[in-house]
C-alpha atoms as a PDB file:
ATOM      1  CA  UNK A   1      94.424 111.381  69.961  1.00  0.00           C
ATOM      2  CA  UNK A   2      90.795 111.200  70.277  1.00  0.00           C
ATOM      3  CA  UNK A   3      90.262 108.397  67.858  1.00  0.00           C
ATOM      4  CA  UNK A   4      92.850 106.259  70.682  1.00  0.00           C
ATOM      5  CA  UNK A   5      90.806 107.214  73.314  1.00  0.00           C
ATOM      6  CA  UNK A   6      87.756 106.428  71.363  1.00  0.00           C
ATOM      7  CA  UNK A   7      89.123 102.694  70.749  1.00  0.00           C
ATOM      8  CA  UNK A   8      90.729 102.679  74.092  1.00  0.00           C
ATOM      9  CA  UNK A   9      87.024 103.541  75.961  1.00  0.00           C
ATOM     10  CA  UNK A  10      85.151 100.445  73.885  1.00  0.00           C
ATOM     11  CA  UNK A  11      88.094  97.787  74.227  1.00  0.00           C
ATOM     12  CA  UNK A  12      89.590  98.522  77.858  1.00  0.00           C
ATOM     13  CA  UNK A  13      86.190  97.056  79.745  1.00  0.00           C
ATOM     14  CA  UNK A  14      85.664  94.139  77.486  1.00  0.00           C
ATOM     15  CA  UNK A  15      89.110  92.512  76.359  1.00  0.00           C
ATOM     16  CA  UNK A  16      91.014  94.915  77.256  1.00  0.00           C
ATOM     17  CA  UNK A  17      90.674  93.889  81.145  1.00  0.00           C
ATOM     18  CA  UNK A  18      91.322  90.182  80.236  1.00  0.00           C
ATOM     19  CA  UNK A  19      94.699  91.191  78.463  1.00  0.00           C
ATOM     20  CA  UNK A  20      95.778  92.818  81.949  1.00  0.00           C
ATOM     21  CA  UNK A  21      94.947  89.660  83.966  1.00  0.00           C
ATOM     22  CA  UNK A  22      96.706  87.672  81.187  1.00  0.00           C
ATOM     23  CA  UNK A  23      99.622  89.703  81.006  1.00  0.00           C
ATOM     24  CA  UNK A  24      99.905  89.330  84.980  1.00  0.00           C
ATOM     25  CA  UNK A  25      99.556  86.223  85.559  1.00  0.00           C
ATOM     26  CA  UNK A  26     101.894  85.388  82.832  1.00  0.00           C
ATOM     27  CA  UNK A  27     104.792  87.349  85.037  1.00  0.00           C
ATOM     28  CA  UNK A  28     103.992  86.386  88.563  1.00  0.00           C
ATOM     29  CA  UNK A  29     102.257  83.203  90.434  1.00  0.00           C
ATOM     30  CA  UNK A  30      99.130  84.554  90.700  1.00  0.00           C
ATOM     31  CA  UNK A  31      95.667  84.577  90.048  1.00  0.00           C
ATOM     32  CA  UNK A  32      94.504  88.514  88.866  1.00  0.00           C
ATOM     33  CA  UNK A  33      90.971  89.668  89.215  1.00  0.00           C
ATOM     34  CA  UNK A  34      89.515  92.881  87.776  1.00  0.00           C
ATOM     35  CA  UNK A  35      85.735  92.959  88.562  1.00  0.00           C
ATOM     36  CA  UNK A  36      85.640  96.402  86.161  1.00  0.00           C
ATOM     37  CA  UNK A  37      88.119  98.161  84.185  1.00  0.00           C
ATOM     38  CA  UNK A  38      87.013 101.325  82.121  1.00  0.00           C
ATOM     39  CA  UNK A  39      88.941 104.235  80.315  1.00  0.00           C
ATOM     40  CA  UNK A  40      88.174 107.873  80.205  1.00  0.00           C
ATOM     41  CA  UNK A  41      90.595 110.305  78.316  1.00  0.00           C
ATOM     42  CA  UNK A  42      90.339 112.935  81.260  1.00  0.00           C
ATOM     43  CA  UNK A  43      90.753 110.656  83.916  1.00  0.00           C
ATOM     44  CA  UNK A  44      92.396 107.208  82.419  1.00  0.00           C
ATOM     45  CA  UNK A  45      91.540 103.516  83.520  1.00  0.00           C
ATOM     46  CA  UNK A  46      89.528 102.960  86.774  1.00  0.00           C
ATOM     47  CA  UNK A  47      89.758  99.896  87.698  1.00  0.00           C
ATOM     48  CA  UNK A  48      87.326  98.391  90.699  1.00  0.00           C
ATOM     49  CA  UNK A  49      87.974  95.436  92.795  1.00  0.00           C
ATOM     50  CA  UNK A  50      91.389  94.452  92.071  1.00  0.00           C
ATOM     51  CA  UNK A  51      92.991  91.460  93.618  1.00  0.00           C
ATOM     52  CA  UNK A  52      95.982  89.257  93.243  1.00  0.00           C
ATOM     53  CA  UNK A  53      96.183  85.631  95.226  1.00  0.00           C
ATOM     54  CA  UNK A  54      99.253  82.995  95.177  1.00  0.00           C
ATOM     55  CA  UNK A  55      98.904  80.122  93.237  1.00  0.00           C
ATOM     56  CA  UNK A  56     100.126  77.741  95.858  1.00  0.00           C
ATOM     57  CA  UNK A  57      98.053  79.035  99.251  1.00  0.00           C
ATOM     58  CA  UNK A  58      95.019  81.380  97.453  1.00  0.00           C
ATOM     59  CA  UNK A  59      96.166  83.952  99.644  1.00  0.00           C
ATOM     60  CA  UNK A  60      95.160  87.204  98.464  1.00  0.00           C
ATOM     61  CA  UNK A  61      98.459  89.411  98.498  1.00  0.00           C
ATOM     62  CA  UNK A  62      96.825  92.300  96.765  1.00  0.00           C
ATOM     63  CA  UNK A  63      93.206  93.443  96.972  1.00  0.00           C
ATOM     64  CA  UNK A  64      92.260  97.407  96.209  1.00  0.00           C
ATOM     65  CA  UNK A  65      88.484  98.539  95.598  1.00  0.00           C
ATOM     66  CA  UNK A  66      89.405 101.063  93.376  1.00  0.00           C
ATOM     67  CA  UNK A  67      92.915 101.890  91.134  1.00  0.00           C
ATOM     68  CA  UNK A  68      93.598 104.662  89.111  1.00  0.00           C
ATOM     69  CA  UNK A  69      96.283 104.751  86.324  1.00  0.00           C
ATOM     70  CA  UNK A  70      97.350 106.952  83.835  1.00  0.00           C
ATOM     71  CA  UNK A  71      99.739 106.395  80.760  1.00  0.00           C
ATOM     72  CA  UNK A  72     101.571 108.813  78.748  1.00  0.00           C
ATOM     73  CA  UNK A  73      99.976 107.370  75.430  1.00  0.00           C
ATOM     74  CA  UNK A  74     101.967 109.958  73.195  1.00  0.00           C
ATOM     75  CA  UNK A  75     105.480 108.776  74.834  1.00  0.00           C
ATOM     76  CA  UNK A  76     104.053 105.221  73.825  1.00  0.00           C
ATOM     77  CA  UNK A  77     103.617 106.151  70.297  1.00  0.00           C
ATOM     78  CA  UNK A  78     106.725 108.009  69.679  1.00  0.00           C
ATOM     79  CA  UNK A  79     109.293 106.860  72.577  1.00  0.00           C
ATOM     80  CA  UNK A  80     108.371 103.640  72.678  1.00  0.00           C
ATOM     81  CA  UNK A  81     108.091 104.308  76.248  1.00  0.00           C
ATOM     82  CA  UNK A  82     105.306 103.807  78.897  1.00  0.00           C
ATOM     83  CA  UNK A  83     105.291 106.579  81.152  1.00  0.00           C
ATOM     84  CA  UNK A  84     102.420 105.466  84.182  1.00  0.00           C
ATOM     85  CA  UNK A  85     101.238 106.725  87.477  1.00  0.00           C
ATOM     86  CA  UNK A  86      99.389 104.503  89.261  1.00  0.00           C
ATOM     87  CA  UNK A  87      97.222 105.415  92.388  1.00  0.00           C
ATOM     88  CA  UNK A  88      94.641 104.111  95.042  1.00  0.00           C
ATOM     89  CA  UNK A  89      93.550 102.040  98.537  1.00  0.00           C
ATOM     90  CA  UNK A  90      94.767  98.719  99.537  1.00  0.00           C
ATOM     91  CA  UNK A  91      92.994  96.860 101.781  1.00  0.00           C
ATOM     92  CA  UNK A  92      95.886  94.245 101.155  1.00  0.00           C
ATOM     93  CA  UNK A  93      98.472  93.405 102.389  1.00  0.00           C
ATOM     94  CA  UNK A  94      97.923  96.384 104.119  1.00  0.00           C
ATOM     95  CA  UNK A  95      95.505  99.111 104.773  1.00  0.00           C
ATOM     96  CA  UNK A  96      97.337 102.176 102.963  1.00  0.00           C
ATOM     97  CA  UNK A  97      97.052 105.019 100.415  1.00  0.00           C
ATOM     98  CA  UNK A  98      99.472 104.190  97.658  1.00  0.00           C
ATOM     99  CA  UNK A  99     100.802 105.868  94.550  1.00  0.00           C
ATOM    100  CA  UNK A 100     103.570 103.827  92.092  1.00  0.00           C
ATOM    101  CA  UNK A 101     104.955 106.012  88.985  1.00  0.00           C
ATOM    102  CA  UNK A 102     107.205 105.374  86.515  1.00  0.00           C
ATOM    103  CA  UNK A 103     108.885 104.727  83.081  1.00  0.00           C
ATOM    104  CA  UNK A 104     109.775 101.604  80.773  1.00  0.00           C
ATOM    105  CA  UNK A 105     111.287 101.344  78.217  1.00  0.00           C
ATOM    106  CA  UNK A 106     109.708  99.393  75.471  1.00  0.00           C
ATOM    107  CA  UNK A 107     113.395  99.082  73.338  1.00  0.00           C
ATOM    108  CA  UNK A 108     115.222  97.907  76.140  1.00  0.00           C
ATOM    109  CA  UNK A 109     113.386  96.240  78.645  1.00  0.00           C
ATOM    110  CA  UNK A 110     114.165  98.847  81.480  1.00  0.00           C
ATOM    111  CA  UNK A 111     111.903  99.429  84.341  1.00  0.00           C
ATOM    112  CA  UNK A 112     112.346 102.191  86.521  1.00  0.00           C
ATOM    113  CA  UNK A 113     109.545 103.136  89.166  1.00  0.00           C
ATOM    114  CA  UNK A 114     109.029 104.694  92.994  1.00  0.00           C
ATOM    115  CA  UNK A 115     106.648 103.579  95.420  1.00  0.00           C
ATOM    116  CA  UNK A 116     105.275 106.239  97.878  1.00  0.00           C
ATOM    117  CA  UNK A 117     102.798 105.196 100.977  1.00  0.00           C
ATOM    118  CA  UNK A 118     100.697 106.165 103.348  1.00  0.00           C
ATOM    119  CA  UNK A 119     101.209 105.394 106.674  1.00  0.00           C
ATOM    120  CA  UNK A 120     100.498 101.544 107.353  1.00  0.00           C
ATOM    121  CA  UNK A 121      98.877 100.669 110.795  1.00  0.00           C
ATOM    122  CA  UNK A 122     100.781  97.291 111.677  1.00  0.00           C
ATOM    123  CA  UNK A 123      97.462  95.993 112.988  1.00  0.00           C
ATOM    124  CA  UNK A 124      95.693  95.632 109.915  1.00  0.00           C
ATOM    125  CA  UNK A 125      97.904  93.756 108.289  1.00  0.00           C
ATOM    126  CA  UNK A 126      97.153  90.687 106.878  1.00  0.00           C
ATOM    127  CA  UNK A 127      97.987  87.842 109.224  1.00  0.00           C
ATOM    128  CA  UNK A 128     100.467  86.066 106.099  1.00  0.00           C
ATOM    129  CA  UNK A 129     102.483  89.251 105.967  1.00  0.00           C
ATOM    130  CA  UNK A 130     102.421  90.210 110.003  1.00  0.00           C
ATOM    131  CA  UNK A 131     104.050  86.860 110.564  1.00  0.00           C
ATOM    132  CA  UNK A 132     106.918  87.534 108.739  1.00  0.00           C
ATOM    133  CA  UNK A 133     107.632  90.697 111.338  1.00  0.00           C
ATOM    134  CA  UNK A 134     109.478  90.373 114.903  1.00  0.00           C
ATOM    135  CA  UNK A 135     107.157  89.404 117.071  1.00  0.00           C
ATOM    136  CA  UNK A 136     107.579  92.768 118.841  1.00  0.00           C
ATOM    137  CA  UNK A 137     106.766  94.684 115.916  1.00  0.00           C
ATOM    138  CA  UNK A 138     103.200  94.460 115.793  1.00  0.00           C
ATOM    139  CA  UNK A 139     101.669  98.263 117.250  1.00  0.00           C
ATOM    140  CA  UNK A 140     102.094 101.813 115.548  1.00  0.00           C
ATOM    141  CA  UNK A 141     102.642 102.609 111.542  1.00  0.00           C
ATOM    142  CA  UNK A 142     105.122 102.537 108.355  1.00  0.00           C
ATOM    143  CA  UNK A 143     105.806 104.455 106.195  1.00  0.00           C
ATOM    144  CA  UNK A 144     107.225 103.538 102.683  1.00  0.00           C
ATOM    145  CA  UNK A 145     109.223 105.168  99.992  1.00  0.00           C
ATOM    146  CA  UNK A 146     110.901 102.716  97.242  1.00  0.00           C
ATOM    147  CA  UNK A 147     112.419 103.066  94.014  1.00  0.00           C
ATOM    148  CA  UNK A 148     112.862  99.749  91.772  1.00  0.00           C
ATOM    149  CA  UNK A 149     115.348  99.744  88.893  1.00  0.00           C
ATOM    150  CA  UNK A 150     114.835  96.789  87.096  1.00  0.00           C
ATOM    151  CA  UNK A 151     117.408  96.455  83.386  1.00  0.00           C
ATOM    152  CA  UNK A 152     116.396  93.544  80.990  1.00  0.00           C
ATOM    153  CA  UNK A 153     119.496  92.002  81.407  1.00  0.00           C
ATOM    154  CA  UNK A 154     120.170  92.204  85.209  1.00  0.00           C
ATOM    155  CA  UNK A 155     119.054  91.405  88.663  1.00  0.00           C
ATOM    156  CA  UNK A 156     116.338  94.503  90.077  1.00  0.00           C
ATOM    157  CA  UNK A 157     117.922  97.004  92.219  1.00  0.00           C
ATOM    158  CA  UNK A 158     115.759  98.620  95.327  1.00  0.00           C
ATOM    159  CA  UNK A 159     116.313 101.057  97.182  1.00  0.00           C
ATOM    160  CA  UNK A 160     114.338 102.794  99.774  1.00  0.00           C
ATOM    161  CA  UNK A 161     113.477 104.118 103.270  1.00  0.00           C
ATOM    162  CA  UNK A 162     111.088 103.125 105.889  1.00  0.00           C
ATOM    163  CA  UNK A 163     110.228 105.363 108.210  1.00  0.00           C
ATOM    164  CA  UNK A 164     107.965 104.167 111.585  1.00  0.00           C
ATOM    165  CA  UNK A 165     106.333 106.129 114.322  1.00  0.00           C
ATOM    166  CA  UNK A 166     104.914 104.601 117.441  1.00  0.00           C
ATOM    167  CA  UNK A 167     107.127 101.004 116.897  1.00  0.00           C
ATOM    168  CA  UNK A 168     106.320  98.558 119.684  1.00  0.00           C
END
């Protein structure tokens, strides 16, 4: 409704943002930064500068200039389900084109969401992440497809494919 996306435009940049960090840092060891976070009803939340590092070593596992997500705000409200689609550049871990969409299911804690990237030039990896590849494996690009089913009373499932061209 427009009175939501009223609301939604004047709280999302202020506390809004600050609830997202919260929220993520509450559910993983990490430290969240948003530099900006703003909502438009045609486009949804922009978010600039995004970046997650570990606790333990500060290094930065996630960093993205810009994000886009959308949220089916009616499915919310009635379903008690958050429909999202989730789109944008990483920069880390990897350089890559990304978009992550989904559903979950407020009642009962379900998760289920797909992954879809770019290709991934091995070179640009960051160094944390290239270490964990055979040593080989360091020259051409990945390709990633991944769907996560995650129940509130289970272990997550994945399942996925990775697809490379010019391995050496």
């Amino acid at each position: 409704s427009a009175a939501a996306a009223l609301w939604l435009t004047a709280w999302i940049p202020t506390k809004g943002k600050a609830w997202l960090e919260a929220q993520l840092e509450g559910q993983l060891p990490v430290d969240v930064a948003i530099r900006s976070m703003r909502y438009s009803l045609w486009q949804g939340f922009q978010l600039e500068d995004v970046s997650a590092a570990d606790l333990a070593t500060s290094t930065i596992w996630v960093y993205a200039p810009t994000l886009t997500a959308r949220v089916g705000l009616l499915q919310l409200v009635l379903q008690r389900q958050v429909l999202f689609h989730l789109e944008g550049h990483l920069l880390a871990p990897a350089q890559a084109e990304f978009v992550l969409s989904g559903r979950y299911q407020l009642r009962i804690r379900h998760l289920a969401a797909d992954l879809v990237t770019s290709d991934i030039p091995l070179d640009r990896l960051i160094p944390q992440l290239a270490r964990q590849l055979p040593a080989p494996l360091n020259v051409g690009t990945l390709r990633l497809t991944l769907h996560v089913n995650w129940p509130a009373t289970g272990e997550p499932t994945l399942a996925g494919q990775i697809t490379g061209t010019q391995l050496r």
